[in-house]
N, C-alpha and C. Protein backbone atom coordinates (compact mmCIF):
# COMPACT_ATOMS: atom_id res chain seq x y z
N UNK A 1 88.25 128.29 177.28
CA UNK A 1 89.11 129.38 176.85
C UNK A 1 88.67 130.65 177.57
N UNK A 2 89.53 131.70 177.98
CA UNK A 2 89.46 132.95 178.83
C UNK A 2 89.22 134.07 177.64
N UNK A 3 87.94 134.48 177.86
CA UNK A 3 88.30 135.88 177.02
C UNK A 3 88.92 137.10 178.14
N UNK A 4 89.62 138.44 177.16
CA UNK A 4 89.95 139.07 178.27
C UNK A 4 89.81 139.81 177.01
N UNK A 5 90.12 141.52 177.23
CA UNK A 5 90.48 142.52 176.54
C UNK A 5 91.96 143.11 176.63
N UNK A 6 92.69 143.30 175.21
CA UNK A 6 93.66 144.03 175.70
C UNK A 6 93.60 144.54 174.34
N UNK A 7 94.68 146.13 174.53
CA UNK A 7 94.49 147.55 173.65
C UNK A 7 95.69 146.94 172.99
N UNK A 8 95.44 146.51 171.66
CA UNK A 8 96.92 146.76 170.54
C UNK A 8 97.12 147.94 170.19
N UNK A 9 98.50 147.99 169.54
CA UNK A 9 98.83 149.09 169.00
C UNK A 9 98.08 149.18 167.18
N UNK A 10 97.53 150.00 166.69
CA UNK A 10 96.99 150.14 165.73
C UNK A 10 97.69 149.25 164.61
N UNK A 11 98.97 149.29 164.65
CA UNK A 11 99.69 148.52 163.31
C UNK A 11 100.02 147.10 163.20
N UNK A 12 99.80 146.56 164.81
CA UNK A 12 99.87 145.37 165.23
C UNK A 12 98.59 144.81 165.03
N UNK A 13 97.32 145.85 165.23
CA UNK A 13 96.17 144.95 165.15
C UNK A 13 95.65 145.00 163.64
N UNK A 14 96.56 145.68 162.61
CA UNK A 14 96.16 145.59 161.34
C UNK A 14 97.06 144.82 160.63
N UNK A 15 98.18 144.23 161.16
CA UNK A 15 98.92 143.05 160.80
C UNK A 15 98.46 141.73 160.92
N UNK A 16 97.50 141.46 161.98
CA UNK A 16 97.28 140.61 163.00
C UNK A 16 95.91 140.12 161.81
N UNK A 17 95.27 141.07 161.73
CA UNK A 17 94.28 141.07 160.92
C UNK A 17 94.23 140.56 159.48
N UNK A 18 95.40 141.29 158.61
CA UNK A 18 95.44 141.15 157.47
C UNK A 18 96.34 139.34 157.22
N UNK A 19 97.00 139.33 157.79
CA UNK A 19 97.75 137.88 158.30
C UNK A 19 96.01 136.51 158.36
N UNK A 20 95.10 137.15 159.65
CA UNK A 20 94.02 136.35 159.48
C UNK A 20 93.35 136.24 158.11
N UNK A 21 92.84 137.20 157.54
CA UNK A 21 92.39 137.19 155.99
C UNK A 21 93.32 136.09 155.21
N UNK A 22 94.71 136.59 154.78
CA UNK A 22 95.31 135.80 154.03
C UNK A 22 95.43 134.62 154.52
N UNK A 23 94.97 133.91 155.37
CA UNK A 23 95.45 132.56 156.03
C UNK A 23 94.01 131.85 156.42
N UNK A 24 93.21 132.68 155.69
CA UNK A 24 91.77 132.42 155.88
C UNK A 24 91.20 131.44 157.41
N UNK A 25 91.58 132.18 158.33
CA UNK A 25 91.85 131.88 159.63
C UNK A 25 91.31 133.18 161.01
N UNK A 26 90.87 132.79 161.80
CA UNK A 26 90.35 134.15 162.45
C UNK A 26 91.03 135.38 163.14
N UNK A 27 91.04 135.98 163.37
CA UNK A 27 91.33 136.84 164.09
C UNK A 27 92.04 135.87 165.75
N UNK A 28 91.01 135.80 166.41
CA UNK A 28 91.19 134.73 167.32
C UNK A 28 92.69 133.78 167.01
N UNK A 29 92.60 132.99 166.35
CA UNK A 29 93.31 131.88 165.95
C UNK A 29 94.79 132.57 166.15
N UNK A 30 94.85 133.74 164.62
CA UNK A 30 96.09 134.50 164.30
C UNK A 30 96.99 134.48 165.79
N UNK A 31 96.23 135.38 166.17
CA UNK A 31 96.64 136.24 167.71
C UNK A 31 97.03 135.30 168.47
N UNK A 32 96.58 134.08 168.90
CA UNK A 32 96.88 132.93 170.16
C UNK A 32 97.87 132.13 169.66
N UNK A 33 98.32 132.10 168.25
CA UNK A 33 99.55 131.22 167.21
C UNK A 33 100.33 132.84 167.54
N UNK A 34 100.44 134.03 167.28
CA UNK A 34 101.25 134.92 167.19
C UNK A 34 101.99 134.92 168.90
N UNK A 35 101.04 134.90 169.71
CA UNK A 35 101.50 134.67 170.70
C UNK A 35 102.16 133.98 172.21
N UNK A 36 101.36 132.30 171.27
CA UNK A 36 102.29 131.20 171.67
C UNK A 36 104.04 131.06 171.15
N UNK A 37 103.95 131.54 170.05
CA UNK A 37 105.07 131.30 169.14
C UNK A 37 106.69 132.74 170.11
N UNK A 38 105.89 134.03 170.44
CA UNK A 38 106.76 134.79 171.16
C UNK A 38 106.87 134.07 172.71
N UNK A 39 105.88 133.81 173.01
CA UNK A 39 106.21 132.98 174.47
C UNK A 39 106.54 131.97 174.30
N UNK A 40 107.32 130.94 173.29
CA UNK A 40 108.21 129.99 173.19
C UNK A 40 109.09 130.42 172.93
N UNK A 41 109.49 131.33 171.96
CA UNK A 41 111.04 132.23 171.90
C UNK A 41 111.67 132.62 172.94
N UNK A 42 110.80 133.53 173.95
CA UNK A 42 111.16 133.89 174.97
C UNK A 42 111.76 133.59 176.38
N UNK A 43 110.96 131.69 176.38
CA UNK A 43 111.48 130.92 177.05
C UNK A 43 112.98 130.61 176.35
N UNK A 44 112.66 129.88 175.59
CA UNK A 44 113.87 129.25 175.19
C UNK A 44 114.55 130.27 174.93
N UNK A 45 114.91 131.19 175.24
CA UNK A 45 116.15 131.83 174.71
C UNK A 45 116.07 132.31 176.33
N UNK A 46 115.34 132.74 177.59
CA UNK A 46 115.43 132.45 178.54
C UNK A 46 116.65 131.64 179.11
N UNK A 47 116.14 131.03 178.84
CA UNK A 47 116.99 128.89 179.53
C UNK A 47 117.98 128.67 178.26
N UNK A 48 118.28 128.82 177.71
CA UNK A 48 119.79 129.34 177.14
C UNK A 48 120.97 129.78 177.27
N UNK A 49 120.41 130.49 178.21
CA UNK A 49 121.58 131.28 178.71
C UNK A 49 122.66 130.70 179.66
N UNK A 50 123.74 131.28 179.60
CA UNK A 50 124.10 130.66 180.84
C UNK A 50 124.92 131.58 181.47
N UNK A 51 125.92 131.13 182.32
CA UNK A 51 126.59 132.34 184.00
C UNK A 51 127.59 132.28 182.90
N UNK A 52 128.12 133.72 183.08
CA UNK A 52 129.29 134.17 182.46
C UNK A 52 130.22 133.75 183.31
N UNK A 53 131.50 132.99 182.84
CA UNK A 53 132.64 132.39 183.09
C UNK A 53 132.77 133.48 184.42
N UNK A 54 133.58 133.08 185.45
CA UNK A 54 134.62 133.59 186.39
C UNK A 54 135.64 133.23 186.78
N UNK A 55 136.78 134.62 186.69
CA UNK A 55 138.09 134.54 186.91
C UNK A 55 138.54 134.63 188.10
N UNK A 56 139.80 134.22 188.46
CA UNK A 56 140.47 134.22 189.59
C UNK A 56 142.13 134.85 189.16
N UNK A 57 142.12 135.97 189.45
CA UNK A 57 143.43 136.39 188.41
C UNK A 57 144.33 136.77 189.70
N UNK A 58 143.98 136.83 191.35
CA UNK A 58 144.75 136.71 192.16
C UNK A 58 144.45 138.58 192.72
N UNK A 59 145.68 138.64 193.50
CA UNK A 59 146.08 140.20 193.86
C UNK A 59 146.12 141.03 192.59
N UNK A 60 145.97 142.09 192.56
CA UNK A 60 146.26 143.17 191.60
C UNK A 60 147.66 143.26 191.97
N UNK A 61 148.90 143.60 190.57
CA UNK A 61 150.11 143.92 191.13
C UNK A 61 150.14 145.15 191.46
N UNK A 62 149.48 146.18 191.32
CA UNK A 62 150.01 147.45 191.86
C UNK A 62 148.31 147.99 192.56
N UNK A 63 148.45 149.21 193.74
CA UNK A 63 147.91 149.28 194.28
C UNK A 63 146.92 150.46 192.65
N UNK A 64 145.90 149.74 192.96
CA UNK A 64 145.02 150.08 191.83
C UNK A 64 144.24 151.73 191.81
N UNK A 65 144.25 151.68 193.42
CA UNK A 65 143.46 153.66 193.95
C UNK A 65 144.70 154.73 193.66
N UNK A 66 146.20 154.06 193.28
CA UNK A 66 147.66 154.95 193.14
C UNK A 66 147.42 154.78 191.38
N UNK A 67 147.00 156.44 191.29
CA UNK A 67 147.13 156.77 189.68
C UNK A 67 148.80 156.15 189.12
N UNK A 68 149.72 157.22 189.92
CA UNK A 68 150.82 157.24 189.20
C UNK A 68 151.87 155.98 189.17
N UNK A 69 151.53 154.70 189.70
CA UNK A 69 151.81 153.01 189.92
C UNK A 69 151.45 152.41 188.94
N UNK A 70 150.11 152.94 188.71
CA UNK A 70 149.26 151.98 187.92
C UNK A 70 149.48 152.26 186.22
N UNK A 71 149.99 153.77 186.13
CA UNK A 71 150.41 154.15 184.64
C UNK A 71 151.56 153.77 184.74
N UNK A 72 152.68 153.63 185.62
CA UNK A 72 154.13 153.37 185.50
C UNK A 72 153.93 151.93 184.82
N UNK A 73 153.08 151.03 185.64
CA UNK A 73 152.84 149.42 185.45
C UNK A 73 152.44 149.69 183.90
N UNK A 74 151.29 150.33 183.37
CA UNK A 74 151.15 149.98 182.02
C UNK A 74 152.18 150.45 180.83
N UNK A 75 152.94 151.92 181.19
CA UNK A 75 154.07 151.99 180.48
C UNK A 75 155.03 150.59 180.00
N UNK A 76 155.04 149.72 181.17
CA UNK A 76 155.96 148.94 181.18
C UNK A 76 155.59 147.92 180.33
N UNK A 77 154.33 147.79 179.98
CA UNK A 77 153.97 146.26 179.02
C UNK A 77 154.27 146.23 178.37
């Protein structure tokens, strides 16, 4: 196992903590279950995803950069 150091935020490391107490479990333990569990969420909702559909709706009927075409066209719907 790698030790390393990293700075929590004060309310995270007194969650983290009080979670170990009640679960009569270490500090250690808490933290590496707290943070396997977000890096499986993260994947899987990752790789979930998928390509948003694409359309093929053709030419625009009216020239789209001509303000006063393009309001005539929507008057008309």
């Amino acid at each position: 196992m790698r030790r390393t150091t990293v700075a929590l935020d004060d309310r995270i490391y007194e969650r983290v903590r009080d979670l170990a107490r009640r679960s009569g479990r270490t500090f250690q333990e808490c933290a590496n279950e707290l943070l396997r569990a977000g890096l499986d969420a993260a994947t899987r909702s990752a790789t979930r995803r998928k390509p948003l559909p694409v359309f093929d709706f053709g030419e625009p009927a009216v020239d789209l950069a001509d303000r006063d075409a393009l309001y005539e066209l929507m008057d008309r719907e």
